[in-house]
N, C-alpha and C. Protein backbone atom coordinates (compact mmCIF):
# COMPACT_ATOMS: atom_id res chain seq x y z
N UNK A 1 78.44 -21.62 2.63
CA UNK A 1 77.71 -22.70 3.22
C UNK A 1 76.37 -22.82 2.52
N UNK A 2 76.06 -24.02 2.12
CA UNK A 2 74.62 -24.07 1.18
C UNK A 2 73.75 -25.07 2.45
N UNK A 3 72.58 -24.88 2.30
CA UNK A 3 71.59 -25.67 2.94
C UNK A 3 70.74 -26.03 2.41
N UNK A 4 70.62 -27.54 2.12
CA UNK A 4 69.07 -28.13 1.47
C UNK A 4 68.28 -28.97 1.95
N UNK A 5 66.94 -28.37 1.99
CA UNK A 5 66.13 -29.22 2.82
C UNK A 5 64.87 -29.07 1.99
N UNK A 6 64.65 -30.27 1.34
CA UNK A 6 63.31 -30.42 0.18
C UNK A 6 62.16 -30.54 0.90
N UNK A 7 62.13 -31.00 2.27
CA UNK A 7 60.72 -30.92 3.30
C UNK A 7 60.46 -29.30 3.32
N UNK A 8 61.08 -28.53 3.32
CA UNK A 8 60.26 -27.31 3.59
C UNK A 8 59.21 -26.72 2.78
N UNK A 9 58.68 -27.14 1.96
CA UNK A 9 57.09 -26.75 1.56
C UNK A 9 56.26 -28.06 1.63
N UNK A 10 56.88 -28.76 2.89
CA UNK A 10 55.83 -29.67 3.76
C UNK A 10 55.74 -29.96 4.84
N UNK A 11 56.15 -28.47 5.73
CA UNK A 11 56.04 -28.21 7.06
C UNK A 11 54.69 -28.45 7.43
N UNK A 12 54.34 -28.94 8.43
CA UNK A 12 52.94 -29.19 8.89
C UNK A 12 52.89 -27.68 9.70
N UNK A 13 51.23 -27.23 9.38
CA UNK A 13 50.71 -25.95 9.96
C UNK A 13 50.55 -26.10 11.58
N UNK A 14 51.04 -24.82 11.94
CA UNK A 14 50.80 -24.91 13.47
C UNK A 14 50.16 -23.40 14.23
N UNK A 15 48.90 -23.60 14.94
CA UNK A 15 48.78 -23.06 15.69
C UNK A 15 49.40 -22.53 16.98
N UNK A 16 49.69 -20.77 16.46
CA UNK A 16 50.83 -20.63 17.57
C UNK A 16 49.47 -19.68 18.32
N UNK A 17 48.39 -19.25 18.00
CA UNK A 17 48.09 -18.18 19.23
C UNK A 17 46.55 -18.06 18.38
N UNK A 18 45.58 -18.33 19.10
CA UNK A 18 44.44 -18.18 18.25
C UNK A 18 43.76 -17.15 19.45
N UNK A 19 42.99 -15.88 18.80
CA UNK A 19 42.25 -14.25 18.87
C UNK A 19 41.11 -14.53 17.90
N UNK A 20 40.03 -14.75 18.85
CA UNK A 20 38.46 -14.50 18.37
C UNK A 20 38.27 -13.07 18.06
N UNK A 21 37.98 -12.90 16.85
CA UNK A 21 37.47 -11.47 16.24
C UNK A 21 36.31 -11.46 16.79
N UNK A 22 35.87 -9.78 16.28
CA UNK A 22 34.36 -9.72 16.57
C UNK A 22 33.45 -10.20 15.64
N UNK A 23 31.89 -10.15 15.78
CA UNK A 23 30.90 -10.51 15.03
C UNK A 23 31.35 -9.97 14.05
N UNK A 24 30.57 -10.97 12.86
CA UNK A 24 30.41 -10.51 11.83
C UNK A 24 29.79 -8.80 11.37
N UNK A 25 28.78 -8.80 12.62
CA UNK A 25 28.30 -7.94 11.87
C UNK A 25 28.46 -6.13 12.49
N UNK A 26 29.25 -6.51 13.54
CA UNK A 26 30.06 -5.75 14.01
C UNK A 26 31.34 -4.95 12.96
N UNK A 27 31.89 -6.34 12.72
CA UNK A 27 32.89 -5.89 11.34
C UNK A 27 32.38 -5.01 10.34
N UNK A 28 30.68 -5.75 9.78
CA UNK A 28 30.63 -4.65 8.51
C UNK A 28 29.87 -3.42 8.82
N UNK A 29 29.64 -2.68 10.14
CA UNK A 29 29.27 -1.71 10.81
C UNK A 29 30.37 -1.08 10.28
N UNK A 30 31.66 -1.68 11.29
CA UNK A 30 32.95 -0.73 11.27
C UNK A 30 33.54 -0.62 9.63
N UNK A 31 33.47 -1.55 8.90
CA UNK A 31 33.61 -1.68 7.99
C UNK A 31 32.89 -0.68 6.60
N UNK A 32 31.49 -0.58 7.17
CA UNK A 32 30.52 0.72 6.33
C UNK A 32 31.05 1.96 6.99
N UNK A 33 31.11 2.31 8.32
CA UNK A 33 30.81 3.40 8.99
C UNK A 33 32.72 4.02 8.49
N UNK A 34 33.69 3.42 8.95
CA UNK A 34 34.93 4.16 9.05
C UNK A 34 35.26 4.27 7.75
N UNK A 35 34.85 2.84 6.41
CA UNK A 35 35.64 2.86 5.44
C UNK A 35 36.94 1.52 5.56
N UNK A 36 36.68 1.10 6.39
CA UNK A 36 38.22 0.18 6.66
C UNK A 36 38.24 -0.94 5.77
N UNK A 37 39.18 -0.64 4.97
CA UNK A 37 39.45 -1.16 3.70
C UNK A 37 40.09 -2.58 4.22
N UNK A 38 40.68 -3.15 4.81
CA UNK A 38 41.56 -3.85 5.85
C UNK A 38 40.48 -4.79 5.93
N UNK A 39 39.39 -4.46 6.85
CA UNK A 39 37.93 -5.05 6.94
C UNK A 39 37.40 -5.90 5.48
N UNK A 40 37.41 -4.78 4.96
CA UNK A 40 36.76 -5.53 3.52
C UNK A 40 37.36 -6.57 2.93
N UNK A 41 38.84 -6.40 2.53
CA UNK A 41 39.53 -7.41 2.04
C UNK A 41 39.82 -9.16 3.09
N UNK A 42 39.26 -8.64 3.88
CA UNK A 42 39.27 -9.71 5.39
C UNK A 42 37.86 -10.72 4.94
N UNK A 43 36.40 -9.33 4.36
CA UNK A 43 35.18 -10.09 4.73
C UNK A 43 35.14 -11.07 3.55
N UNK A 44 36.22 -10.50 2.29
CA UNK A 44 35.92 -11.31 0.84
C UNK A 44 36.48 -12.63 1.23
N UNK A 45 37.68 -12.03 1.94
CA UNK A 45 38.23 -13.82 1.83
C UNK A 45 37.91 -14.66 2.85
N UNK A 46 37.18 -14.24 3.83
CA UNK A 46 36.17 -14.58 4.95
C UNK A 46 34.91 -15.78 4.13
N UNK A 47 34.53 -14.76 2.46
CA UNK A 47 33.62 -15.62 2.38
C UNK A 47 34.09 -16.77 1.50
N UNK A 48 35.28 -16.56 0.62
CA UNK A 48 35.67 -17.63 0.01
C UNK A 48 35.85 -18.90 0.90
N UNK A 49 36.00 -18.72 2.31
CA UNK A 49 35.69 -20.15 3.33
C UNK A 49 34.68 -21.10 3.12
N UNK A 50 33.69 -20.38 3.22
CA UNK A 50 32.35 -21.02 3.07
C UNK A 50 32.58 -21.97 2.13
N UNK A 51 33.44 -22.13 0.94
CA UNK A 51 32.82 -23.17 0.00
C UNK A 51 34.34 -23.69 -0.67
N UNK A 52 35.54 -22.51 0.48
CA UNK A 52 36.93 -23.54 -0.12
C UNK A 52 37.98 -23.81 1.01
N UNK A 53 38.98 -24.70 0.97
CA UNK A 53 39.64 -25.02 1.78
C UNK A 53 40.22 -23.67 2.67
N UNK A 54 40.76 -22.90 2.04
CA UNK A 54 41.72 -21.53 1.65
C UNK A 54 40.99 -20.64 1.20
N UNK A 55 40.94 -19.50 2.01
CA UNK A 55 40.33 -18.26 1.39
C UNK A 55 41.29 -17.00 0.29
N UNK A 56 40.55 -17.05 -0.32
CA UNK A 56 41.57 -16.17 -1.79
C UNK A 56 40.39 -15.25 -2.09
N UNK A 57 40.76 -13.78 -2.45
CA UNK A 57 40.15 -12.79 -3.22
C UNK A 57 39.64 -13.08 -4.50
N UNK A 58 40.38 -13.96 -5.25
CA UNK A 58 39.73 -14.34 -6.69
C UNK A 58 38.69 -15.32 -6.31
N UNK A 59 38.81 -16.48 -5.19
CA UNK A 59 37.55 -17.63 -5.30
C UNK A 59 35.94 -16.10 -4.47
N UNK A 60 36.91 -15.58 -3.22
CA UNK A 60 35.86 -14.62 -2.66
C UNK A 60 34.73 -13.83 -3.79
N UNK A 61 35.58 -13.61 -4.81
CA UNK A 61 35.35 -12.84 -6.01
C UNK A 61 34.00 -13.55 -6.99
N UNK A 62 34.57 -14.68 -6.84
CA UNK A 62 33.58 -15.58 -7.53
C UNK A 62 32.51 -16.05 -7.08
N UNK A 63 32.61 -16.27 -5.86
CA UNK A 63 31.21 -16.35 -4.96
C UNK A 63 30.32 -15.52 -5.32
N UNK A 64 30.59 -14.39 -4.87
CA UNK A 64 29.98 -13.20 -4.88
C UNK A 64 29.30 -13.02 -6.47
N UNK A 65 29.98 -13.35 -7.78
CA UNK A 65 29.34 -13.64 -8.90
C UNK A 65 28.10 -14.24 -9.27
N UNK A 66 28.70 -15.28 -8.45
CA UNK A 66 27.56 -16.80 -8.83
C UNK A 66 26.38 -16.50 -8.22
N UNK A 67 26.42 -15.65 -6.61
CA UNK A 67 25.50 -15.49 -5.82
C UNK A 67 24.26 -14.62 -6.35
N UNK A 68 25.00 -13.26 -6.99
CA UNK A 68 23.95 -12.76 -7.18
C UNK A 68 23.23 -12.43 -8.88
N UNK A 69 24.25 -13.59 -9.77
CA UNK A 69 23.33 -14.15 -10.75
C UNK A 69 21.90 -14.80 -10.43
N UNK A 70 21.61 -14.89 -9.33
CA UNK A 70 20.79 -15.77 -8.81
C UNK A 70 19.53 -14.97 -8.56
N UNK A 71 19.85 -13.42 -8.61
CA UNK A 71 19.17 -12.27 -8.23
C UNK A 71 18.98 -11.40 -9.41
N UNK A 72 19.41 -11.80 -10.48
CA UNK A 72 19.60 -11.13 -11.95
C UNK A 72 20.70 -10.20 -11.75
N UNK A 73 21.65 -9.96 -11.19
CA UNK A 73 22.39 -8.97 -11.42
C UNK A 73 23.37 -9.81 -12.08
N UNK A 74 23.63 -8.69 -13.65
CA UNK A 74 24.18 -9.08 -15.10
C UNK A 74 25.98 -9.18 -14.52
N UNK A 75 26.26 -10.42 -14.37
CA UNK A 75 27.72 -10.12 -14.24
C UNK A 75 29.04 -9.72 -14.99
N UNK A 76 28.38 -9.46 -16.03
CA UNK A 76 28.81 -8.37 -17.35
C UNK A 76 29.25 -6.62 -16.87
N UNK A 77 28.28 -6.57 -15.33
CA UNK A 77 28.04 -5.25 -15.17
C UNK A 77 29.31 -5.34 -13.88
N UNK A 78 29.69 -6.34 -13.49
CA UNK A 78 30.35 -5.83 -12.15
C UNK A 78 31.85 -6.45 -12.80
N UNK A 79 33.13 -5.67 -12.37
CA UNK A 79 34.37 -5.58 -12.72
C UNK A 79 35.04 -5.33 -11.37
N UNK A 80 35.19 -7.00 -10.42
CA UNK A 80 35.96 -7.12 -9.09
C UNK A 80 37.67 -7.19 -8.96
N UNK A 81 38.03 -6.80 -8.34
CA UNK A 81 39.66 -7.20 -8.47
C UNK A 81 39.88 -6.98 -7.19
N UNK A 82 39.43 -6.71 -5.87
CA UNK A 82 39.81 -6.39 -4.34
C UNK A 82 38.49 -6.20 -3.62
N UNK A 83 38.47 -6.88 -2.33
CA UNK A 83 37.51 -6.23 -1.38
C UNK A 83 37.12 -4.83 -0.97
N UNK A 84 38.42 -4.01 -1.34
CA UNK A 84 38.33 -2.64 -0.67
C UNK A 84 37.36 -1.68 -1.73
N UNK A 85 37.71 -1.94 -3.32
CA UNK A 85 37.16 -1.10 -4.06
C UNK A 85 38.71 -0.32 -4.64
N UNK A 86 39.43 -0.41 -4.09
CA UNK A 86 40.72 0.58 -4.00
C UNK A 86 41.55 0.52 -5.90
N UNK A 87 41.34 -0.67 -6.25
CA UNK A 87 41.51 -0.46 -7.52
C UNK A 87 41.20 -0.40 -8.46
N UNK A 88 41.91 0.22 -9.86
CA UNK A 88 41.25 0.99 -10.60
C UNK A 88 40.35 0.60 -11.55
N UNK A 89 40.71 -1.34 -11.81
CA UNK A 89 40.21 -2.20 -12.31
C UNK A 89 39.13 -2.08 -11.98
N UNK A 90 38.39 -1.92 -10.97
CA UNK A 90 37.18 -2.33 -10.35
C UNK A 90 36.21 -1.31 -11.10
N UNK A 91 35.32 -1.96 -11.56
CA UNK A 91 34.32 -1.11 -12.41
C UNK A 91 32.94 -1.95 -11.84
N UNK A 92 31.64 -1.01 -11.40
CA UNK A 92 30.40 -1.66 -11.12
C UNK A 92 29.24 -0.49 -11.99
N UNK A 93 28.17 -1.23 -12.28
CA UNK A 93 27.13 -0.31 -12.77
C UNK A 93 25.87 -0.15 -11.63
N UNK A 94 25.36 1.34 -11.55
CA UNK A 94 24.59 1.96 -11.08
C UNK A 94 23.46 1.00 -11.04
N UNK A 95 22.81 0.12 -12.04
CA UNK A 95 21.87 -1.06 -11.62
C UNK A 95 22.52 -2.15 -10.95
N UNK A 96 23.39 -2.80 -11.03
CA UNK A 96 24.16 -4.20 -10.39
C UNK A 96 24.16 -3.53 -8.38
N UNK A 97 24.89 -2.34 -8.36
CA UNK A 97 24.66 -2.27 -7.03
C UNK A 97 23.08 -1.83 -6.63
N UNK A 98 22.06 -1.31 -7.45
CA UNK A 98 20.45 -1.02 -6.93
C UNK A 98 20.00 -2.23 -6.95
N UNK A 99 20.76 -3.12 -7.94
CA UNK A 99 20.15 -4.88 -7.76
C UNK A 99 20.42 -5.48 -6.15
N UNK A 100 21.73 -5.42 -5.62
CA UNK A 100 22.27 -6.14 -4.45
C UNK A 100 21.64 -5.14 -3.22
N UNK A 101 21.53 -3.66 -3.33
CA UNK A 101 20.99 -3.19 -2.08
C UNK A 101 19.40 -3.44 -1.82
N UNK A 102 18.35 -3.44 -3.21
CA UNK A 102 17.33 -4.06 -3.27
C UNK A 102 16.76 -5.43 -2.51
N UNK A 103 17.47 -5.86 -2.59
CA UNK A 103 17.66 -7.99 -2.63
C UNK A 103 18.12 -7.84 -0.76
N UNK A 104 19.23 -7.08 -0.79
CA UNK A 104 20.01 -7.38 0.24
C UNK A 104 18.40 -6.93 1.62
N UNK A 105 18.08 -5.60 1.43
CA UNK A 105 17.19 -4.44 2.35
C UNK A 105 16.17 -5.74 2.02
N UNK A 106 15.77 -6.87 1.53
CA UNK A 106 14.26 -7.74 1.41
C UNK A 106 14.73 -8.90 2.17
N UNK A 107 16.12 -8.71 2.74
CA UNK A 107 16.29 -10.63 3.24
C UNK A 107 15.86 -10.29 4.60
N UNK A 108 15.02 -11.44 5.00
CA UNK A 108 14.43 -11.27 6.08
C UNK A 108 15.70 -11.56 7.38
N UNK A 109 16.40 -12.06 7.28
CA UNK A 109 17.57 -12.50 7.96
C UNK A 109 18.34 -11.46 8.65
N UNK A 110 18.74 -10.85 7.50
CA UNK A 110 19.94 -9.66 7.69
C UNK A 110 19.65 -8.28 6.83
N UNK A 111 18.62 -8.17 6.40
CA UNK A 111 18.56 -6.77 5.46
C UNK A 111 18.59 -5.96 6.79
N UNK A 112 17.27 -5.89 7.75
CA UNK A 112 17.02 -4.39 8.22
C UNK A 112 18.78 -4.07 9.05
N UNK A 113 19.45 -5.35 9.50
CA UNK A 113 20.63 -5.23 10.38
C UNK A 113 21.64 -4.51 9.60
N UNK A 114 21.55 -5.02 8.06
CA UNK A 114 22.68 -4.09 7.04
C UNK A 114 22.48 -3.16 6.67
N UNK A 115 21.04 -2.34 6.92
CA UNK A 115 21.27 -1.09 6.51
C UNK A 115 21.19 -0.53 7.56
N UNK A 116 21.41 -0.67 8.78
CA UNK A 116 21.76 0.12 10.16
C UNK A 116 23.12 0.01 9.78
N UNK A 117 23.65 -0.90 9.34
CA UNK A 117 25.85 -0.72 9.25
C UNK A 117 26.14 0.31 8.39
N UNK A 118 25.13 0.53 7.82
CA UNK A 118 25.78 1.98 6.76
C UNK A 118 25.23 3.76 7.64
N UNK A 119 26.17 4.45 7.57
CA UNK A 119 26.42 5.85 8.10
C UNK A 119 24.96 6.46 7.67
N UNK A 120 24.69 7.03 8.67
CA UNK A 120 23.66 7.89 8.67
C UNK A 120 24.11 9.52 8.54
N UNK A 121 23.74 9.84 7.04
CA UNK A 121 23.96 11.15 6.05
C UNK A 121 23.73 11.90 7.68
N UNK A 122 24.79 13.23 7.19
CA UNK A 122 24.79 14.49 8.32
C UNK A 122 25.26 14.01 9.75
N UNK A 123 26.11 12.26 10.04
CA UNK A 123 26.28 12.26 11.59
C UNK A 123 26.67 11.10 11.43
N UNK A 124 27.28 10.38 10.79
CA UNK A 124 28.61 9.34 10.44
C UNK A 124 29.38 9.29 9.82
N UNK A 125 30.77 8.72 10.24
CA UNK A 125 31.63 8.06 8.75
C UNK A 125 31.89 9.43 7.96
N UNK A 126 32.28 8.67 6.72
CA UNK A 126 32.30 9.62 5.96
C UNK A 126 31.76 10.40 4.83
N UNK A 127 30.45 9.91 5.78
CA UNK A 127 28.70 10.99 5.42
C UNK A 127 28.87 11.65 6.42
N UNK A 128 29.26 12.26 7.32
CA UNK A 128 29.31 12.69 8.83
C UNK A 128 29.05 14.64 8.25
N UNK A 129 29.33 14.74 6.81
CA UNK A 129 28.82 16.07 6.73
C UNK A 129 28.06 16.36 5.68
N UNK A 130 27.91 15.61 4.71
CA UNK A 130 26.94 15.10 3.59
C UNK A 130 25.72 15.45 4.41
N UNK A 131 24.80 16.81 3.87
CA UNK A 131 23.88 16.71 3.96
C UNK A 131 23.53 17.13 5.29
N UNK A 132 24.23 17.23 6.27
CA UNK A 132 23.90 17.51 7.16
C UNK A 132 22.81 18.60 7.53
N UNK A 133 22.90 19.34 7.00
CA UNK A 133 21.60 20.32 7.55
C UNK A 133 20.03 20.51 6.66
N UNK A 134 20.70 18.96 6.19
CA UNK A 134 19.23 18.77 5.09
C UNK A 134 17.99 18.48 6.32
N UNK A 135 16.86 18.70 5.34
CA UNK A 135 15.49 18.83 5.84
C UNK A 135 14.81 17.64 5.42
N UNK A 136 15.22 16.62 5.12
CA UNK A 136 14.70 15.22 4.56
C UNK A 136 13.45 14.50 5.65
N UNK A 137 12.32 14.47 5.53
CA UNK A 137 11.63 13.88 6.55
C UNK A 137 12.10 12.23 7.20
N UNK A 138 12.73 11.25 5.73
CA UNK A 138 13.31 10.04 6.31
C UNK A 138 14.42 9.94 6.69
N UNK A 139 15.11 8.89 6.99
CA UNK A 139 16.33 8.21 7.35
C UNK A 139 17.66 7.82 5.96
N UNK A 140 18.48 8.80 6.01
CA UNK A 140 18.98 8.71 4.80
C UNK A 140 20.19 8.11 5.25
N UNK A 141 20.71 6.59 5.05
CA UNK A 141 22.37 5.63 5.29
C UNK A 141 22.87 5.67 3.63
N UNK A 142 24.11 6.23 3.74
CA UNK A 142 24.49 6.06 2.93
C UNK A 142 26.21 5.70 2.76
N UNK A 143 26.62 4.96 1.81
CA UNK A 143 27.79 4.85 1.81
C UNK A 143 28.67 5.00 0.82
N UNK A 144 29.69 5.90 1.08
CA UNK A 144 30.05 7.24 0.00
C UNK A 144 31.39 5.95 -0.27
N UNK A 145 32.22 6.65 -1.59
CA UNK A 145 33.30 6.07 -2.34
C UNK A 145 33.68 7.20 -3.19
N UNK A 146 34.92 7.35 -3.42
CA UNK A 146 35.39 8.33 -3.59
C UNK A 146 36.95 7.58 -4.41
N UNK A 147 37.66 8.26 -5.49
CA UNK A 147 39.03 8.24 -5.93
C UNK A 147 39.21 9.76 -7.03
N UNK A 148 40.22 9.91 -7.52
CA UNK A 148 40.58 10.30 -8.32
C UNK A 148 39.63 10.25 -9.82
N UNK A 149 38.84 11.68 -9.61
CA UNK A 149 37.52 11.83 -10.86
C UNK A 149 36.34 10.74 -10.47
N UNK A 150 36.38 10.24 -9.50
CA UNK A 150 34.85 9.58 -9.03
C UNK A 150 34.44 9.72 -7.91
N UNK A 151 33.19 10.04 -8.04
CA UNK A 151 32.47 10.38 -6.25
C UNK A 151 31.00 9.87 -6.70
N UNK A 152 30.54 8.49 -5.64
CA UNK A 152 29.58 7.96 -5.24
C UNK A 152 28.97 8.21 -4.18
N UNK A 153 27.77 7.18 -4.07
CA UNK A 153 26.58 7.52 -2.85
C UNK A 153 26.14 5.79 -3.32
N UNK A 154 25.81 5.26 -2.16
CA UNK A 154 24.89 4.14 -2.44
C UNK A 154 24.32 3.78 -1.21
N UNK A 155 23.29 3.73 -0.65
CA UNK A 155 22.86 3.06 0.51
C UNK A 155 20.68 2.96 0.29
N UNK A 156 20.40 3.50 1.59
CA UNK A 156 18.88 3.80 1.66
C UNK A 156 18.37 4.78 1.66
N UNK A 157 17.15 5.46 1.64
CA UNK A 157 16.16 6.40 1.75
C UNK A 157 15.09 5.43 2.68
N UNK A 158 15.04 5.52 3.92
CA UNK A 158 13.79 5.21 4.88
C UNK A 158 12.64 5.93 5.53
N UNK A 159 11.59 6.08 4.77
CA UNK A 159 10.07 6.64 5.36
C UNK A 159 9.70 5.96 6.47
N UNK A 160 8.72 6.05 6.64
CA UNK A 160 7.76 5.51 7.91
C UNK A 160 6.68 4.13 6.88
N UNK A 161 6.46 4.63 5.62
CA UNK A 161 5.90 3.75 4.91
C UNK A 161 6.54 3.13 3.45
N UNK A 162 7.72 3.86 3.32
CA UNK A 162 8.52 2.80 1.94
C UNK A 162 10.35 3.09 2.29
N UNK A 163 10.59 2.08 2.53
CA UNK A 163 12.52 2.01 1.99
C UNK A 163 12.42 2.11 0.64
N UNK A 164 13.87 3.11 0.08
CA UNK A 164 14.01 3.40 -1.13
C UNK A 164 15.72 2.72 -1.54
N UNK A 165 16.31 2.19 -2.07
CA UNK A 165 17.64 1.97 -2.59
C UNK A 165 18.09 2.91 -3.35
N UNK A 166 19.70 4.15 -3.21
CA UNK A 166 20.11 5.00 -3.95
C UNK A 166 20.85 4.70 -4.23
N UNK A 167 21.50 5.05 -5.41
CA UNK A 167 22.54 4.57 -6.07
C UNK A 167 23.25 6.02 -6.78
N UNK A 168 24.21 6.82 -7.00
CA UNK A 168 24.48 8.09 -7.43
C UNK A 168 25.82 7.92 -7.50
N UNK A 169 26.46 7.93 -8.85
CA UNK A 169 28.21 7.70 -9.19
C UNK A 169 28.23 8.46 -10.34
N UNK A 170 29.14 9.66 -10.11
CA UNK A 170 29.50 10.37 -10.98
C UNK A 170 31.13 10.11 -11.40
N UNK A 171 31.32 10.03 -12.81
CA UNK A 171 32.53 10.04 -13.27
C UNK A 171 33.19 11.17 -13.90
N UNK A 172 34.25 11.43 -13.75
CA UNK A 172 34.76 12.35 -14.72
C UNK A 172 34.38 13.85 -15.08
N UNK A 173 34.04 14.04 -13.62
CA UNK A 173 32.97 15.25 -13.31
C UNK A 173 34.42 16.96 -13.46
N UNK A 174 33.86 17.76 -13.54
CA UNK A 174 34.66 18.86 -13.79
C UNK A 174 34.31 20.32 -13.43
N UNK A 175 33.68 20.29 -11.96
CA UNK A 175 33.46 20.56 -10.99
C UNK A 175 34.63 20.60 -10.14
N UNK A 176 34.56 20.97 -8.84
CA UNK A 176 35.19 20.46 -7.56
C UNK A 176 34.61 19.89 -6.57
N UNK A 177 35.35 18.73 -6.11
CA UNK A 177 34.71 17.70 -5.31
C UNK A 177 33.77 18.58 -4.45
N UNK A 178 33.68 19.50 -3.90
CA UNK A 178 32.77 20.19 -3.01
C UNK A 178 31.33 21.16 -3.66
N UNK A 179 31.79 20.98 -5.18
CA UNK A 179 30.67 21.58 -5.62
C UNK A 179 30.19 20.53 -5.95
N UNK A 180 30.62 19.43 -6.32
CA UNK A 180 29.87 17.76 -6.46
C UNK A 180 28.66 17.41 -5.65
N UNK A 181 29.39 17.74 -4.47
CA UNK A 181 28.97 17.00 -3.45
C UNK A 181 27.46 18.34 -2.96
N UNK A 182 27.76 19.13 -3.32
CA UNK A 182 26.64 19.95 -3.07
C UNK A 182 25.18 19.85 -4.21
N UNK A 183 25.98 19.74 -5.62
CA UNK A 183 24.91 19.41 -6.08
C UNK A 183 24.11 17.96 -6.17
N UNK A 184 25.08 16.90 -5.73
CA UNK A 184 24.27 15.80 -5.35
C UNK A 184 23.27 15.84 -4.22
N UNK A 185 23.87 16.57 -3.03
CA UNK A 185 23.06 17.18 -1.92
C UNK A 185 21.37 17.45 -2.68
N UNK A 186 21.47 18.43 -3.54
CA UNK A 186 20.33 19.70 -3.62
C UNK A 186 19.29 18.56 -4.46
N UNK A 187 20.08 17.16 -5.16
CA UNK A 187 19.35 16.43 -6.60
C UNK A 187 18.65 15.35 -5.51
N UNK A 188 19.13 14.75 -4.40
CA UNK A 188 18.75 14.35 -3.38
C UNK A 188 17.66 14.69 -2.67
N UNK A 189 18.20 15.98 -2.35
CA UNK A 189 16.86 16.54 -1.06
C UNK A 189 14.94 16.90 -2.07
N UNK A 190 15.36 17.40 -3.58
CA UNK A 190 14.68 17.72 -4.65
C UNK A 190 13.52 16.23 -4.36
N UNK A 191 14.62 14.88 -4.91
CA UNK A 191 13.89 13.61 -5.58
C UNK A 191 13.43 13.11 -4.51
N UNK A 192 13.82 13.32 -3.02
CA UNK A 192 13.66 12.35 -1.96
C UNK A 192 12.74 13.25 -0.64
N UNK A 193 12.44 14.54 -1.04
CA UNK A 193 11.44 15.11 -0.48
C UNK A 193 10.43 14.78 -1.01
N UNK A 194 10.21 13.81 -2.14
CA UNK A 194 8.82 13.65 -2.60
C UNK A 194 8.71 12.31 -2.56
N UNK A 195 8.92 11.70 -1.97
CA UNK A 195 8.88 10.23 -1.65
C UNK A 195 8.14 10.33 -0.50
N UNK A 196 7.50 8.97 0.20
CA UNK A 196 6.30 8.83 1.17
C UNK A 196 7.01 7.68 1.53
């Protein structure tokens, strides 16, 4: 039995059940704090809305380009292929993200709210033991990334009188992830005990 019906890639769209998510900024809390990769790939194509019919990871992708040429960050330096980070394609440089956490921590709008969404070193996420029994006089959020031969850090350093932007991505290190993570600890507590 054959069946042909040439209308079917001009079914009209139908709303069968519409579920209000949470805030935005709820999402990128849960989104910094757990890691939820799910989240991320949601917020890219969340933003490709803003400026297209249809949200897609490649237009999301491009936004995000155009946007923060606008801020000097060299888009030579950032290599996107997913919201999550999860693939291997994805290549960023140590200035392009100190450019966007810089810019981001100065918008009067939403900076101080986005760096409360990132884990607070020694008691979130998966900073929840990073550092923990450090002696740091400020407020250290940070948000770790991790695969196969790479282990990052990127978030804030907060005094009472200066926010600092960190940025720390080691590649191809030959160590063990736990001695990594200790000596980033000790290069940390060293550079950021002398900050005011």
């Amino acid at each position: 039995m054959e069946v042909e019906n040439s209308n079917l890639g001009q079914l009209p769209e139908t709303t069968w059940f519409h579920y209000p998510s949470d805030y935005l900024g709820d999402i990128v809390h849960s989104l910094n704090v757990r890691s939820d990769n799910l989240y991320a790939e949601s917020v890219l194509r969340l933003l490709s809305l803003s400026a297209h019919e249809k949200g897609s990871a490649e237009k999301g992708i491009d936004i995000i380009r155009k946007y923060w040429q606008n801020y000097e960050a060299d888009s030579l330096e950032l290599f996107m292929y997913d919201g999550s980070g999860l693939a291997r394609n994805n290549k960023v440089s140590a200035k392009y993200l100190n450019c966007v956490l810089k810019e981001t921590a100065r918008d009067s709008l939403i900076g101080e709210y986005f760096v409360q969404t990132l884990p607070l070193a020694g008691k979130e996420g998966s900073v929840a033991t990073f550092m923990k029994h450090g002696e740091l006089p400020g407020e250290l959020r940070l948000k770790s990334g991790s695969m196969s031969d790479v282990h990052a850090y990127a978030g804030y350093y907060t005094t009472p009188q200066n926010r600092y932007a960190i940025v720390v991505m080691i590649n191809n290190y030959t160590c063990t992830r736990a001695q990594l993570k200790q000596k980033i600890s000790t290069l940390l507590t060293q550079v950021l005990s002398k900050k005011e």
